[in-house]
C-alpha atoms as a PDB file:
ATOM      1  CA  UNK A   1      20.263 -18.500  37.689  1.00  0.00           C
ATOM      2  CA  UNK A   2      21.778 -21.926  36.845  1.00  0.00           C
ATOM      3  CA  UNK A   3      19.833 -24.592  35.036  1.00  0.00           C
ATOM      4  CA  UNK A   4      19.125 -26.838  37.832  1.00  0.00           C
ATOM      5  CA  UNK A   5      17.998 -23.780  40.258  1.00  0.00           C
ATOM      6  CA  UNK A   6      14.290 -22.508  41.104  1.00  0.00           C
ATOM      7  CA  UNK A   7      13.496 -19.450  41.298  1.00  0.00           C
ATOM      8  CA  UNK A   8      13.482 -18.393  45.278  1.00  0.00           C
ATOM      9  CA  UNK A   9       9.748 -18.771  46.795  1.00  0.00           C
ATOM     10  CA  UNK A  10       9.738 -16.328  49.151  1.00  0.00           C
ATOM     11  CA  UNK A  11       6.603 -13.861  49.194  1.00  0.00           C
ATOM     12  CA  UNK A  12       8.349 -11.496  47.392  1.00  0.00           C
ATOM     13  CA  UNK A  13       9.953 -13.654  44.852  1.00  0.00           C
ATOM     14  CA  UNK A  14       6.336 -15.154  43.906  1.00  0.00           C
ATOM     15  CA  UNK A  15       4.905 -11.716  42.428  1.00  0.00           C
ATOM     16  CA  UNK A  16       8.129 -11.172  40.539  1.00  0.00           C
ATOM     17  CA  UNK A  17       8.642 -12.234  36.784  1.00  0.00           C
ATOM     18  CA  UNK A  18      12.395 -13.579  36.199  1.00  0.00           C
ATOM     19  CA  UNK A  19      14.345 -13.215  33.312  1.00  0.00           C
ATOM     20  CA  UNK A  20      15.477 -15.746  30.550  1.00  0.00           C
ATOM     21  CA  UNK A  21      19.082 -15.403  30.777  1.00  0.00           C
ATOM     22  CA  UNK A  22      21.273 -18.139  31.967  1.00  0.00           C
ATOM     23  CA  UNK A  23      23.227 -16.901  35.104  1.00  0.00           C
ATOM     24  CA  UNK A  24      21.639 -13.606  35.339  1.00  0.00           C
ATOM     25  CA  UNK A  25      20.041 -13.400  39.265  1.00  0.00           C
ATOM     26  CA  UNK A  26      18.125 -10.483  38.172  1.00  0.00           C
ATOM     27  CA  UNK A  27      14.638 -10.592  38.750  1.00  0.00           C
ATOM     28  CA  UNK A  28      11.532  -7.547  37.856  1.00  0.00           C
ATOM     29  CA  UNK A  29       8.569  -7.004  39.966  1.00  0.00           C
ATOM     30  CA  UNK A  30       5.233  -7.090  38.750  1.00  0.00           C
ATOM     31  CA  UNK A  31       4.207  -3.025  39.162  1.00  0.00           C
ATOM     32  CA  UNK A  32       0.997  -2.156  40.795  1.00  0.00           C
ATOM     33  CA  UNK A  33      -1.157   0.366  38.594  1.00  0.00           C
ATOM     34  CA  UNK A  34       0.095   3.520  40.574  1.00  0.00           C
ATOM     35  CA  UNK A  35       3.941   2.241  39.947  1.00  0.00           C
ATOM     36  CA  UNK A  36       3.108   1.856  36.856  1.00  0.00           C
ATOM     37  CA  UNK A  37       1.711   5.481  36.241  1.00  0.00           C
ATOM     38  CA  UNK A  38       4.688   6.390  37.719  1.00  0.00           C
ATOM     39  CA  UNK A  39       7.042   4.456  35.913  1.00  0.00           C
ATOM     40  CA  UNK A  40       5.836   6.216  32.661  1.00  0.00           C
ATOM     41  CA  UNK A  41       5.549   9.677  33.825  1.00  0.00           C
ATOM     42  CA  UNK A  42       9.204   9.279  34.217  1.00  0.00           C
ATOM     43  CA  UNK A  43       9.590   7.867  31.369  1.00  0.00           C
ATOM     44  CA  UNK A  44       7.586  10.498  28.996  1.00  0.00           C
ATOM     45  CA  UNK A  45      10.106  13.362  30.994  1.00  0.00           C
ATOM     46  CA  UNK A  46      12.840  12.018  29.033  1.00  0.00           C
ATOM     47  CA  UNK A  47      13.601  13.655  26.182  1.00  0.00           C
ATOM     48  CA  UNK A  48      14.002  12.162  22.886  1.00  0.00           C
ATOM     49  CA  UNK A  49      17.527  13.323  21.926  1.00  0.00           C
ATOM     50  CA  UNK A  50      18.486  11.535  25.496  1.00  0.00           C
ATOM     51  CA  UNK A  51      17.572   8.192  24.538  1.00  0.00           C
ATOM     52  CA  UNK A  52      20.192   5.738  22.816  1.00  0.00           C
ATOM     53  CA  UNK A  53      18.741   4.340  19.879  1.00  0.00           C
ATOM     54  CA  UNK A  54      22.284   3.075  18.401  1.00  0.00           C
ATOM     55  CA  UNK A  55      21.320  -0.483  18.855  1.00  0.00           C
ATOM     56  CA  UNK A  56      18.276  -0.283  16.721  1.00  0.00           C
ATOM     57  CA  UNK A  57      18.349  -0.549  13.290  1.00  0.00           C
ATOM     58  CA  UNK A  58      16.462   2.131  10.896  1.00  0.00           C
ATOM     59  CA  UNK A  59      13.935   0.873   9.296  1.00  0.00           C
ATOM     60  CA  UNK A  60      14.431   0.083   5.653  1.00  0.00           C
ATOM     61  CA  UNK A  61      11.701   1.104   2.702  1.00  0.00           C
ATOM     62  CA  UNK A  62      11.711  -2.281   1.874  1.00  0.00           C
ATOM     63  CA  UNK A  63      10.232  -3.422   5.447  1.00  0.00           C
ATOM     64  CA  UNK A  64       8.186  -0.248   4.913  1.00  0.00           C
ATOM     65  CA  UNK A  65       6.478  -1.509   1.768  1.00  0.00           C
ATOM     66  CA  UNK A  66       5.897  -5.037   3.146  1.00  0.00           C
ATOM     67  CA  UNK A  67       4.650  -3.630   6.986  1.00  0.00           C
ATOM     68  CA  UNK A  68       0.851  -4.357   7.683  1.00  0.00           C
ATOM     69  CA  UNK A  69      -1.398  -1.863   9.273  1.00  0.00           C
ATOM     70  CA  UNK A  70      -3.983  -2.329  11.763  1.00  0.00           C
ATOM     71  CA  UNK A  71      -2.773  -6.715  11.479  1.00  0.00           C
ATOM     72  CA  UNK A  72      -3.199  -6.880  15.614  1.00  0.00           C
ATOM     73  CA  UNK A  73      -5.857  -4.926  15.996  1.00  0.00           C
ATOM     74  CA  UNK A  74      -8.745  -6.211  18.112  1.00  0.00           C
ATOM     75  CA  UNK A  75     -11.586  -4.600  18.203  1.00  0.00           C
ATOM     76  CA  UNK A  76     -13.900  -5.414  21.710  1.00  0.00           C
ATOM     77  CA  UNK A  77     -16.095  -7.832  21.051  1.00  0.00           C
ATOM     78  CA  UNK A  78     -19.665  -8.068  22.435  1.00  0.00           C
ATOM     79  CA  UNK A  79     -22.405 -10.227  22.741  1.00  0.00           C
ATOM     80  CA  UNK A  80     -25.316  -9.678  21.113  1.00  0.00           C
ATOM     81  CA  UNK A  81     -28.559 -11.613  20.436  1.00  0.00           C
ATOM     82  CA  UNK A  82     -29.930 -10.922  16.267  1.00  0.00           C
ATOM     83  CA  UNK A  83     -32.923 -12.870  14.413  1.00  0.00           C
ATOM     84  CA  UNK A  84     -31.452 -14.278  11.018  1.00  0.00           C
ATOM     85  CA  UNK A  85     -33.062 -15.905   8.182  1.00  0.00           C
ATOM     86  CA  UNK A  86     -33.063 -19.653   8.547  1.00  0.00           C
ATOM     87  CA  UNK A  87     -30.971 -19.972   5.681  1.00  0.00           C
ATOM     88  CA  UNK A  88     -28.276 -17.786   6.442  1.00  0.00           C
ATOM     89  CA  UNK A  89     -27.415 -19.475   9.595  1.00  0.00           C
ATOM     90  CA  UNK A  90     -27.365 -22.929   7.731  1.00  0.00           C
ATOM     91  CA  UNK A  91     -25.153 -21.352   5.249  1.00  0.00           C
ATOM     92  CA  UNK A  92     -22.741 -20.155   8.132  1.00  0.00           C
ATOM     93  CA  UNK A  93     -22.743 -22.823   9.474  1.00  0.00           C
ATOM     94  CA  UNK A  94     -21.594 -25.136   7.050  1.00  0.00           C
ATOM     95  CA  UNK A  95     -18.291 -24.959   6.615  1.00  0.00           C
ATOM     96  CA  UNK A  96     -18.075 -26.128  10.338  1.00  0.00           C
ATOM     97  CA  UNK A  97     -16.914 -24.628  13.335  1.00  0.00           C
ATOM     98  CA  UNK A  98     -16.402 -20.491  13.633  1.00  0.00           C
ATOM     99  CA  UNK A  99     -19.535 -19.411  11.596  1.00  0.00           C
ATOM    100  CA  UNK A 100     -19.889 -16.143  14.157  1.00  0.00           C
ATOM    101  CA  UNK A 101     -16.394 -15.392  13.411  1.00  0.00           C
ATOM    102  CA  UNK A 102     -17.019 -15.479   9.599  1.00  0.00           C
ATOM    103  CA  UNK A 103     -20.295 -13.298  10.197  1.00  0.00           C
ATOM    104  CA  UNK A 104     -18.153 -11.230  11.952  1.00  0.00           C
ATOM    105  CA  UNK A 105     -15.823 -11.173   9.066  1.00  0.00           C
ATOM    106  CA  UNK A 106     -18.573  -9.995   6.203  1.00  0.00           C
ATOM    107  CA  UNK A 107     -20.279  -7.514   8.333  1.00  0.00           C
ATOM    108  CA  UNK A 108     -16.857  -5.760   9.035  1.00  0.00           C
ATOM    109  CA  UNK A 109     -16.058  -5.656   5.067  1.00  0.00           C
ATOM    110  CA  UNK A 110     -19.068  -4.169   4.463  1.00  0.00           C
ATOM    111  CA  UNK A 111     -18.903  -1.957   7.062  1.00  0.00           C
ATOM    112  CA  UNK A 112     -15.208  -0.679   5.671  1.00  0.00           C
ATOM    113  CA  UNK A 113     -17.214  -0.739   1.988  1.00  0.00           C
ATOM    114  CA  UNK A 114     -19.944   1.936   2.951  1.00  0.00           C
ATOM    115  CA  UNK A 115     -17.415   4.030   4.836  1.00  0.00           C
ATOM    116  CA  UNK A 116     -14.944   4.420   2.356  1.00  0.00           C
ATOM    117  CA  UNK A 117     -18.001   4.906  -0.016  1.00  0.00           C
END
């Protein structure tokens, strides 16, 4: 697809996703949920030792050591209505903006604490 040219708007063309490349005409649906299923049953009866992997680098233990677990986890949130102490609310509160978020924050550590304890 050249620079100057928009992507076609027929029916078809508007549930599709195009792709980045310059020149390349090449266009992939959005799947449905069933095409989807079915797109990775075929996909788990592939074996392992018939996938090409030589474009992908191994992973060094470097990268290894400096990988984060769990970083984009996250969790569901809900809502949920709690009494608090007057004073605990004005101290979250103070430093602005995202006090729920930072009560958030210090129940999860101390819910980590007692189950690691």
């Amino acid at each position: 697809m050249g620079r100057h040219e928009e992507p076609p708007k027929s029916a078809q063309a508007r549930h599709c996703l195009w792709t980045s490349a310059p020149n390349e005409r090449k266009f992939y649906e959005k799947l449905t949920k069933s095409e989807r299923r079915k797109q990775i049953r075929r996909f788990d009866a592939i074996r392992a030792d018939q996938i090409n992997t030589t474009d992908i680098p191994e992973i060094t233990e470097e990268q290894m050591r400096k990988g984060v677990v769990g970083h984009l986890y996250r969790p569901i949130k809900r809502p949920v209505t709690m009494r608090l102490d007057a004073d605990v609310i004005a101290w979250l509160k103070q430093g602005g903006p995202g006090y729920q978020t930072k009560a958030n924050r210090l129940l999860r550590r101390e819910m980590l604490k007692s189950r690691r304890a």
